[in-house]
N, C-alpha and C. Protein backbone atom coordinates (compact mmCIF):
# COMPACT_ATOMS: atom_id res chain seq x y z
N UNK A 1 173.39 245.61 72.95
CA UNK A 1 173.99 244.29 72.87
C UNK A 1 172.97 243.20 73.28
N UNK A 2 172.22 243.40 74.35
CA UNK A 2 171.00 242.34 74.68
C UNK A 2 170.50 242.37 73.93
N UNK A 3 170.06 243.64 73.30
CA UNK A 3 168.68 243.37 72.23
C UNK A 3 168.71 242.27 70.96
N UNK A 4 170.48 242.45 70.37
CA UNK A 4 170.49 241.71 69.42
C UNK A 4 170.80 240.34 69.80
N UNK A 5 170.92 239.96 71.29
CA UNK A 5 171.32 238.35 71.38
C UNK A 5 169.77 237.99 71.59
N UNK A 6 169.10 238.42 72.04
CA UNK A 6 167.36 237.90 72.17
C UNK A 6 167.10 237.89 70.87
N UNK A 7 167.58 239.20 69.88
CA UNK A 7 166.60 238.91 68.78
C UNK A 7 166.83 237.63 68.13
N UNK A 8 168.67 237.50 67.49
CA UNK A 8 169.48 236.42 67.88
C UNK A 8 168.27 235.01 68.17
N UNK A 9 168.27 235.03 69.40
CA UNK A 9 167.82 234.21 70.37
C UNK A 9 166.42 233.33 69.61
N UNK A 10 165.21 234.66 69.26
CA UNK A 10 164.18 234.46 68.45
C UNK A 10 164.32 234.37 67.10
N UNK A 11 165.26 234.54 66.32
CA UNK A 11 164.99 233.69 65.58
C UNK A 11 165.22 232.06 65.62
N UNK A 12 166.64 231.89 66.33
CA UNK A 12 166.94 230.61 66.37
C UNK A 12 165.48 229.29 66.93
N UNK A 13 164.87 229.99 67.86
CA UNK A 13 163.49 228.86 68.46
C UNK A 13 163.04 229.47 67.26
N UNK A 14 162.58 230.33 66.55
CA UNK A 14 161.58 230.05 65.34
C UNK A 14 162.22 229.35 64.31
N UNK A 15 162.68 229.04 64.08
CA UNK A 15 163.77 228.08 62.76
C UNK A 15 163.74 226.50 63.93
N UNK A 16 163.82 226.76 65.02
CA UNK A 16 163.29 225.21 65.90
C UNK A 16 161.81 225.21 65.72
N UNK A 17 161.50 225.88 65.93
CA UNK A 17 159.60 225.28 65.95
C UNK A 17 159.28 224.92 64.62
N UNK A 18 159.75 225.69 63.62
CA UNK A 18 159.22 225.45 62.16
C UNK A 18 160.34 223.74 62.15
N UNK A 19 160.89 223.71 62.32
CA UNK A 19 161.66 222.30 62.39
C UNK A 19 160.38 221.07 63.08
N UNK A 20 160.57 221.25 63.97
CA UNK A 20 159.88 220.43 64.95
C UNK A 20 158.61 220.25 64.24
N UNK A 21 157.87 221.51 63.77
CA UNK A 21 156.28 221.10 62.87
C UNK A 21 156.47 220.24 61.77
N UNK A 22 157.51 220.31 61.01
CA UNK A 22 158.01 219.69 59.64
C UNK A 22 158.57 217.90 60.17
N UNK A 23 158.71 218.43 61.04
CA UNK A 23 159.08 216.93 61.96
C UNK A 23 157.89 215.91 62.19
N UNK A 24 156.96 216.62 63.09
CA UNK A 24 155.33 216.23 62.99
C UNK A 24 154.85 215.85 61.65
N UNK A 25 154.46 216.63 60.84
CA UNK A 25 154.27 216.52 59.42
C UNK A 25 154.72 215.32 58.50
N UNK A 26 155.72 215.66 58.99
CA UNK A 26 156.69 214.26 58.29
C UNK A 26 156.52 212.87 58.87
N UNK A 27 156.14 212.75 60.04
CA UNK A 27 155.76 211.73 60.70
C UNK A 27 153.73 211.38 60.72
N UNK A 28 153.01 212.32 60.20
CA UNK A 28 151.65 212.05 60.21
C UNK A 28 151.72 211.21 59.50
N UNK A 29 152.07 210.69 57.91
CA UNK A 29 152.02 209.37 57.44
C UNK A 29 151.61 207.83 57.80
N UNK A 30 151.44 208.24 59.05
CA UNK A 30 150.87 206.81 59.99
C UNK A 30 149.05 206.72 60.06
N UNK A 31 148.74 205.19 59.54
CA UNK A 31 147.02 205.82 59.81
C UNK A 31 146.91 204.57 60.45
N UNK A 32 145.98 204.46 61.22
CA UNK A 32 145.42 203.31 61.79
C UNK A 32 143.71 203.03 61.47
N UNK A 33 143.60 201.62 60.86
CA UNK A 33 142.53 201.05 60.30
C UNK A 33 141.65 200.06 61.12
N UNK A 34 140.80 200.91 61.43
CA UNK A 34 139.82 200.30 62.64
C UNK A 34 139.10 198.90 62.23
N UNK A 35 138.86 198.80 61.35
CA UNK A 35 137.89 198.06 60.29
C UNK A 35 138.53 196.74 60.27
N UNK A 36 140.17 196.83 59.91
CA UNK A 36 140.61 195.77 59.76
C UNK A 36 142.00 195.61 60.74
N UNK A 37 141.89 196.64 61.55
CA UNK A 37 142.59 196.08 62.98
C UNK A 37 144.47 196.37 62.43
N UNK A 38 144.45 197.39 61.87
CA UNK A 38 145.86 197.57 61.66
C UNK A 38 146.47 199.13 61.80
N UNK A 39 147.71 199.04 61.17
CA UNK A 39 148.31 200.51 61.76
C UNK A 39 149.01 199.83 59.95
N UNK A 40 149.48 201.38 59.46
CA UNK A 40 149.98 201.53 58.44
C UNK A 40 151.44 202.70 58.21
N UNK A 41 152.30 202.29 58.06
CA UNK A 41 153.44 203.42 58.80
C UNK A 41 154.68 203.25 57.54
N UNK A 42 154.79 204.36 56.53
CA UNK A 42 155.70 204.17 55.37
C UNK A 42 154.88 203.21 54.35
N UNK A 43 153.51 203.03 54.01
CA UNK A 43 153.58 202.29 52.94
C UNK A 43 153.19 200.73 53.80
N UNK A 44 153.98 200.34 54.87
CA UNK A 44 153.82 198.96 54.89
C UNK A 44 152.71 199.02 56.43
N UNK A 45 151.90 197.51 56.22
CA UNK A 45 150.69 197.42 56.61
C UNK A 45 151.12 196.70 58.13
N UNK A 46 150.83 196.64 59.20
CA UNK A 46 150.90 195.73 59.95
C UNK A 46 149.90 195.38 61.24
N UNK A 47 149.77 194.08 61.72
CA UNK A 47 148.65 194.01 62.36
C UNK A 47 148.49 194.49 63.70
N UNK A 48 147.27 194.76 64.48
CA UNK A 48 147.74 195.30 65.75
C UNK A 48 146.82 194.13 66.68
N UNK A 49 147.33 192.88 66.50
CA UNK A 49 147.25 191.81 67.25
C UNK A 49 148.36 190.94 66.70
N UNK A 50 148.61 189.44 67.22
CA UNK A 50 149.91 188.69 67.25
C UNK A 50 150.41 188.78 68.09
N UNK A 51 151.79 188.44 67.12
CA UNK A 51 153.45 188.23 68.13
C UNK A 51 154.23 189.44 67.65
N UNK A 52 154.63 189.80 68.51
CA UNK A 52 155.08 190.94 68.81
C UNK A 52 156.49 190.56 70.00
N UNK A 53 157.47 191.48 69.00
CA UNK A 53 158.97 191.47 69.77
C UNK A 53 159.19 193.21 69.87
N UNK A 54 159.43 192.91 70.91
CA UNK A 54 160.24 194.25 71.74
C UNK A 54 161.58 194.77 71.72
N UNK A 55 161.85 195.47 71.34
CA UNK A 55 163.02 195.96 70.56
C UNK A 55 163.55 196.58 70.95
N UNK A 56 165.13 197.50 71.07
CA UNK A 56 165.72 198.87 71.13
C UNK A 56 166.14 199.49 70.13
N UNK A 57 165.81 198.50 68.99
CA UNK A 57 166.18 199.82 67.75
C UNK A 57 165.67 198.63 66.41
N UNK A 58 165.57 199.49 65.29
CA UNK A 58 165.45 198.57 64.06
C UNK A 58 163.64 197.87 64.36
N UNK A 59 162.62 198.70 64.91
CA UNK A 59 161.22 198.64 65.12
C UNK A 59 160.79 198.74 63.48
N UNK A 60 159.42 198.59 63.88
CA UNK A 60 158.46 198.29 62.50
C UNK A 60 157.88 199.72 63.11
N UNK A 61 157.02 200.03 64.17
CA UNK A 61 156.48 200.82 65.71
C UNK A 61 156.68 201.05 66.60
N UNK A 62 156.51 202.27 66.59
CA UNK A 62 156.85 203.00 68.30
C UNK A 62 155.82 203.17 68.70
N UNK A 63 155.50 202.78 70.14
CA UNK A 63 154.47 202.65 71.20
C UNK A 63 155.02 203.50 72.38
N UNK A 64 153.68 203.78 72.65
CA UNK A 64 153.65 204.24 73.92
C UNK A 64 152.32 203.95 74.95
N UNK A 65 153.05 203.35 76.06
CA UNK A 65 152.03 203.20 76.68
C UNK A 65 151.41 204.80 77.86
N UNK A 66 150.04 204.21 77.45
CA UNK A 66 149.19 205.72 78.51
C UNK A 66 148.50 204.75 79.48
N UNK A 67 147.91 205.81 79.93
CA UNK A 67 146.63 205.20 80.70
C UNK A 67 145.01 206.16 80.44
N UNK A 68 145.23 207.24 79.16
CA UNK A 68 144.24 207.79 79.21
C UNK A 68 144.12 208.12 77.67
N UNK A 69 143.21 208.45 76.97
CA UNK A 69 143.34 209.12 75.23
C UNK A 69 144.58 207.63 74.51
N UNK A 70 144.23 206.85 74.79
CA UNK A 70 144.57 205.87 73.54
C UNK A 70 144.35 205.61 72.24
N UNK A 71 144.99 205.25 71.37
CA UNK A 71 144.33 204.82 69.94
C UNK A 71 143.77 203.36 70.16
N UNK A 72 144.52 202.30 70.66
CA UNK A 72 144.08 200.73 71.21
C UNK A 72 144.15 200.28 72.75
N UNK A 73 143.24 199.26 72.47
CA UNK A 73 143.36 198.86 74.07
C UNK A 73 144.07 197.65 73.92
N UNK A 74 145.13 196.85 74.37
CA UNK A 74 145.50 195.95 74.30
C UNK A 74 146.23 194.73 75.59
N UNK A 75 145.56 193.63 74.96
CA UNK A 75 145.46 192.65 75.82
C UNK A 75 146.83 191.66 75.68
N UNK A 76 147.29 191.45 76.92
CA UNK A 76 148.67 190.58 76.30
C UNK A 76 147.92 189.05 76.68
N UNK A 77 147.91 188.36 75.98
CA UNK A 77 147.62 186.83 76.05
C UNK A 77 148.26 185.79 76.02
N UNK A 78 148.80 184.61 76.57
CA UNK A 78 149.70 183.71 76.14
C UNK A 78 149.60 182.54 75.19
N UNK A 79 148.25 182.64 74.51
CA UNK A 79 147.69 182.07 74.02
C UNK A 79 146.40 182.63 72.98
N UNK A 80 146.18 182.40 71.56
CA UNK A 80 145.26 182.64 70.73
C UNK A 80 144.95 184.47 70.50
N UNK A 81 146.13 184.72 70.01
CA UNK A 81 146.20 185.92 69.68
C UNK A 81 145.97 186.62 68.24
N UNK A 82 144.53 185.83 68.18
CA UNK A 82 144.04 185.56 66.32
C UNK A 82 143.33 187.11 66.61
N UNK A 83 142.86 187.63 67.75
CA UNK A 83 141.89 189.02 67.04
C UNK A 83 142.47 190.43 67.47
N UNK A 84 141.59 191.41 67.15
CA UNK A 84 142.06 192.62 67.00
C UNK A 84 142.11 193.14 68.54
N UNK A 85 143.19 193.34 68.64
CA UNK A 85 143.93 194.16 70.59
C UNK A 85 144.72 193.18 71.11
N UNK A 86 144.96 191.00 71.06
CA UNK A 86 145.61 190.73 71.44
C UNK A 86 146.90 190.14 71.53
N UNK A 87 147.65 190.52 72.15
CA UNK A 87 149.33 190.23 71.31
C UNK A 87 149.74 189.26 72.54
N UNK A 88 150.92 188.79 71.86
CA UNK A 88 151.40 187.87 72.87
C UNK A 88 152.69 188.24 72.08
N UNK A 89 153.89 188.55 73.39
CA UNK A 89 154.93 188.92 73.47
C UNK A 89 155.40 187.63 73.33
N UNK A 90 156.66 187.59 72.27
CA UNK A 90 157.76 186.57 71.84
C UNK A 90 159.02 186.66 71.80
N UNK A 91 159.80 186.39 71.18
CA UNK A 91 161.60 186.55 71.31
C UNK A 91 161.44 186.61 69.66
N UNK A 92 161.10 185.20 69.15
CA UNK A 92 161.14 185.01 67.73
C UNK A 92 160.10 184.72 67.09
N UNK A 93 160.61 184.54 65.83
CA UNK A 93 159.05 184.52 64.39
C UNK A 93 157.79 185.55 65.21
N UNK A 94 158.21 187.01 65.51
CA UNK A 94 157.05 187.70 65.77
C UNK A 94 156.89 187.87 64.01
N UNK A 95 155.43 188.89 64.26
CA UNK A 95 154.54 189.40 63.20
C UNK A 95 154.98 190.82 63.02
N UNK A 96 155.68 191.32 63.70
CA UNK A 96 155.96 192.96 64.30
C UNK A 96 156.76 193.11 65.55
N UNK A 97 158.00 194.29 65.03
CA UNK A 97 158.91 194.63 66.31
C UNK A 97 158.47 196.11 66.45
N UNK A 98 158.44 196.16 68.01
CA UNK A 98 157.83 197.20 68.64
C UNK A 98 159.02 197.71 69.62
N UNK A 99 159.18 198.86 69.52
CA UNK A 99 160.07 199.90 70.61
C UNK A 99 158.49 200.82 71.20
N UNK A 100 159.06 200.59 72.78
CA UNK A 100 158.42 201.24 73.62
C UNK A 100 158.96 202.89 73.96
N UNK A 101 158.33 203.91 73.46
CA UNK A 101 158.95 205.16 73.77
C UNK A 101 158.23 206.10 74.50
N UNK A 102 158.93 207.20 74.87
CA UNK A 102 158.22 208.35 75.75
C UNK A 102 157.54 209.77 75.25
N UNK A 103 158.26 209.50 73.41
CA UNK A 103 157.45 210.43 72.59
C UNK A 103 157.80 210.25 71.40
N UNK A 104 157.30 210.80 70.45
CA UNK A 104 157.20 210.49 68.99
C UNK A 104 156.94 209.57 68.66
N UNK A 105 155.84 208.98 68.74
CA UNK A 105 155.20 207.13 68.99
C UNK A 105 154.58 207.07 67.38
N UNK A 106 154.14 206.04 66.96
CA UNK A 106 153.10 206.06 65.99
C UNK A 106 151.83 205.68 66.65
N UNK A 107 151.76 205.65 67.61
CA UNK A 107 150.55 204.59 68.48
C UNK A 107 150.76 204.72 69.66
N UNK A 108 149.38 205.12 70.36
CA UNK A 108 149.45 204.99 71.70
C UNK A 108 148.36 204.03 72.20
N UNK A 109 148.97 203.01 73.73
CA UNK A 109 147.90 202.08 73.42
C UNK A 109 147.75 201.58 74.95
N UNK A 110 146.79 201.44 75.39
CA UNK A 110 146.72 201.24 77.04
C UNK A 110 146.45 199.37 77.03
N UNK A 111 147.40 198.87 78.30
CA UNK A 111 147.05 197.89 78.35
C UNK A 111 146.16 197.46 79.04
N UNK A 112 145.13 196.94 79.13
CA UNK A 112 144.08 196.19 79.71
C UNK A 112 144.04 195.06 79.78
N UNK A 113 142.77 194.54 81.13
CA UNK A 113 142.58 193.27 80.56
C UNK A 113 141.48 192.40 80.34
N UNK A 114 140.40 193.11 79.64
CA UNK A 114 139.07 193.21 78.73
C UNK A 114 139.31 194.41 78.01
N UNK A 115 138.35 193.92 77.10
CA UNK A 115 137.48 194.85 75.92
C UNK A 115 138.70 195.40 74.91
N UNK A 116 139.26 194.82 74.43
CA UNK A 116 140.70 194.93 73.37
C UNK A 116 139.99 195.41 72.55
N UNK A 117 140.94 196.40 71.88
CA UNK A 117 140.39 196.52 70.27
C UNK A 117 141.25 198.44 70.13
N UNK A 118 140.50 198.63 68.69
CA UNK A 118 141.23 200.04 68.67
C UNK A 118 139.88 200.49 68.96
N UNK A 119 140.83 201.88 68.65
CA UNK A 119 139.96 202.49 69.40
C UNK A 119 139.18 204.24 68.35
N UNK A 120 140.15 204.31 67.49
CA UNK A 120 139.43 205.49 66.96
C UNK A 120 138.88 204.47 65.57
């Protein structure tokens, strides 16, 4: 009777892991463009400097902040947020809505405050 609830058991996490990879997979579609300072996620292009609104649902990007192995370094500014790393947080007419999460991010990005930019 144990034997068949473990076996049971193994298949069910292998039908989860093959899930979870197809999950990954399905989500690599994201590239980020060093050159011209953007992230690309479904087809649509967006910048990774501006105005930027913070969200709980209905995002353009999911972020996560680290403090180590980032893709960008980014600078929050209140002012002149024309180049690549600095954003300045808004309410309205942002450029991009961003949800902050704890996993499945498209972007991970440490905040600083010098030397902005991406990073791979």
């Amino acid at each position: 009777m144990r034997a068949k609830f473990f076996k049971a058991m193994k298949r069910i996490f292998t039908l989860l892991f093959c899930f979870a990879i197809a999950i990954c997979a399905a989500a690599a579609d994201v590239k980020i463009d060093k050159e011209n300072c953007t992230i690309t996620k479904d087809g649509k292009t967006y910048k990774l400097y501006g105005k930027v609104k913070i969200v709980d649902s209905f995002e353009d990007i999911k972020v996560k902040i680290v403090d180590s192995f980032e893709d960008a370094d980014i600078k929050i500014v209140d002012a002149f947020e024309d180049s690549c790393g600095k954003v300045k947080i808004v309410e309205h007419f942002e450029d991009v809505k961003v949800k902050i999460v704890d996993s499945f991010e498209d972007i991970k990005v440490k905040i600083v405050n010098s030397f902005e930019g991406v990073k791979k």
